[in-house]
Protein backbone atom coordinates (compact mmCIF):
# COMPACT_ATOMS: atom_id res chain seq x y z
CA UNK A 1 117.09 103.99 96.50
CA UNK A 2 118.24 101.64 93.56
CA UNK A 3 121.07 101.14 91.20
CA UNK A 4 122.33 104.42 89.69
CA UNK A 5 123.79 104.31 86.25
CA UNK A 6 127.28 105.31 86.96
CA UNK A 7 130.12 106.01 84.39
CA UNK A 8 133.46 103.97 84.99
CA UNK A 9 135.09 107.83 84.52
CA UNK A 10 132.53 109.36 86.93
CA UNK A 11 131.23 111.68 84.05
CA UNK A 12 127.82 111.87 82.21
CA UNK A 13 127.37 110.47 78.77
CA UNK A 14 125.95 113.70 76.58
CA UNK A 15 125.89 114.08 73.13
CA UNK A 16 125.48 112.09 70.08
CA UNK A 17 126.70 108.61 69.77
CA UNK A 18 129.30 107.83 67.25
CA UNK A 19 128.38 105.02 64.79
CA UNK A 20 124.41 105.53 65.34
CA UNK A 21 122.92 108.34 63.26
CA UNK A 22 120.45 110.24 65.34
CA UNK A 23 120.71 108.43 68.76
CA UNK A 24 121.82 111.03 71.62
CA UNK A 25 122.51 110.05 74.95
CA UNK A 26 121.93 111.41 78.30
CA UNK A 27 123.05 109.27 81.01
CA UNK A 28 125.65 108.28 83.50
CA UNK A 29 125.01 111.77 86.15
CA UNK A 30 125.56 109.40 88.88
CA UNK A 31 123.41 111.06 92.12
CA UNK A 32 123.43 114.73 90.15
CA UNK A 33 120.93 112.99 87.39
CA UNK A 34 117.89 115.52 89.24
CA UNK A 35 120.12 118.78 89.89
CA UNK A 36 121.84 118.37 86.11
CA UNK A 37 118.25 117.09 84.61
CA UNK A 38 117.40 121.22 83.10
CA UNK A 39 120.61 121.64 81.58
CA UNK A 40 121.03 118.19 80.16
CA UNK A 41 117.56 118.76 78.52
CA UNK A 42 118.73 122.23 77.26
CA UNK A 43 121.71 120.54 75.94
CA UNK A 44 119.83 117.41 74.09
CA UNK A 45 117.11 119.92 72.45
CA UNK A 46 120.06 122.11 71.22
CA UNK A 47 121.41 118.91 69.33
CA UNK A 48 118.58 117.24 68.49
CA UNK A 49 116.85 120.72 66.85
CA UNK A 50 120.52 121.35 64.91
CA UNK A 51 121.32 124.19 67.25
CA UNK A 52 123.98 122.92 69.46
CA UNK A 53 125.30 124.71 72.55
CA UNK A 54 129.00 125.01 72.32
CA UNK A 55 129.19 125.00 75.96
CA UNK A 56 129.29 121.08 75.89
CA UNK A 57 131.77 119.96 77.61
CA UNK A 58 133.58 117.38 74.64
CA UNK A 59 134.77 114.92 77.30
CA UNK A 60 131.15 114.14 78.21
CA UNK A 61 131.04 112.87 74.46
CA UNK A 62 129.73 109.72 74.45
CA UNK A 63 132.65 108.57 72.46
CA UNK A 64 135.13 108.91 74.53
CA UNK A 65 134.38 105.96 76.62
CA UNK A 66 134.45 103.86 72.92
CA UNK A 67 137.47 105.28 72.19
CA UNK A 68 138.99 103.26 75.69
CA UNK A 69 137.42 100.62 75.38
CA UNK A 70 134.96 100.82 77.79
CA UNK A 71 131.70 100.65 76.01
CA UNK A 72 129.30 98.29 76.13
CA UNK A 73 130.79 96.00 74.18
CA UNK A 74 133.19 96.11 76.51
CA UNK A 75 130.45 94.69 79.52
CA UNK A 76 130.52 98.35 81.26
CA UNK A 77 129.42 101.23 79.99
């Protein structure tokens, strides 16, 4: 029981963040964070190693929520 980081969009944050070289995130599952947990870490190894799996969804991107607006800078994330 506690806060859950949640994603105004309702999807998870995956994938390399624009503007910051070498930062990936992984966040935002909202109560699938356990269930989603193996693939998520399949998918960060893939992009941190150079070998990224194509089956990445691109509107988990991170960017897409700093393309709206709605990044932290924004107060939500």
């Amino acid at each position: 029981m506690g806060p859950r980081p949640m994603t105004t969009d309702g999807l998870p944050l995956t994938g390399p963040l624009p503007g910051r070289p070498g930062v990936v995130l992984a966040a935002g599952h909202n109560v699938l964070g356990l269930m989603l947990a193996p693939a998520t870490g399949r998918l960060v190894t893939g992009l941190l190693t150079g070998k990224p799996d194509d089956s990445l969804p691109p509107g988990f991107a991170p960017g897409r929520v700093v393309r709206r607006g709605l990044g932290p800078s924004a107060g939500r994330v």
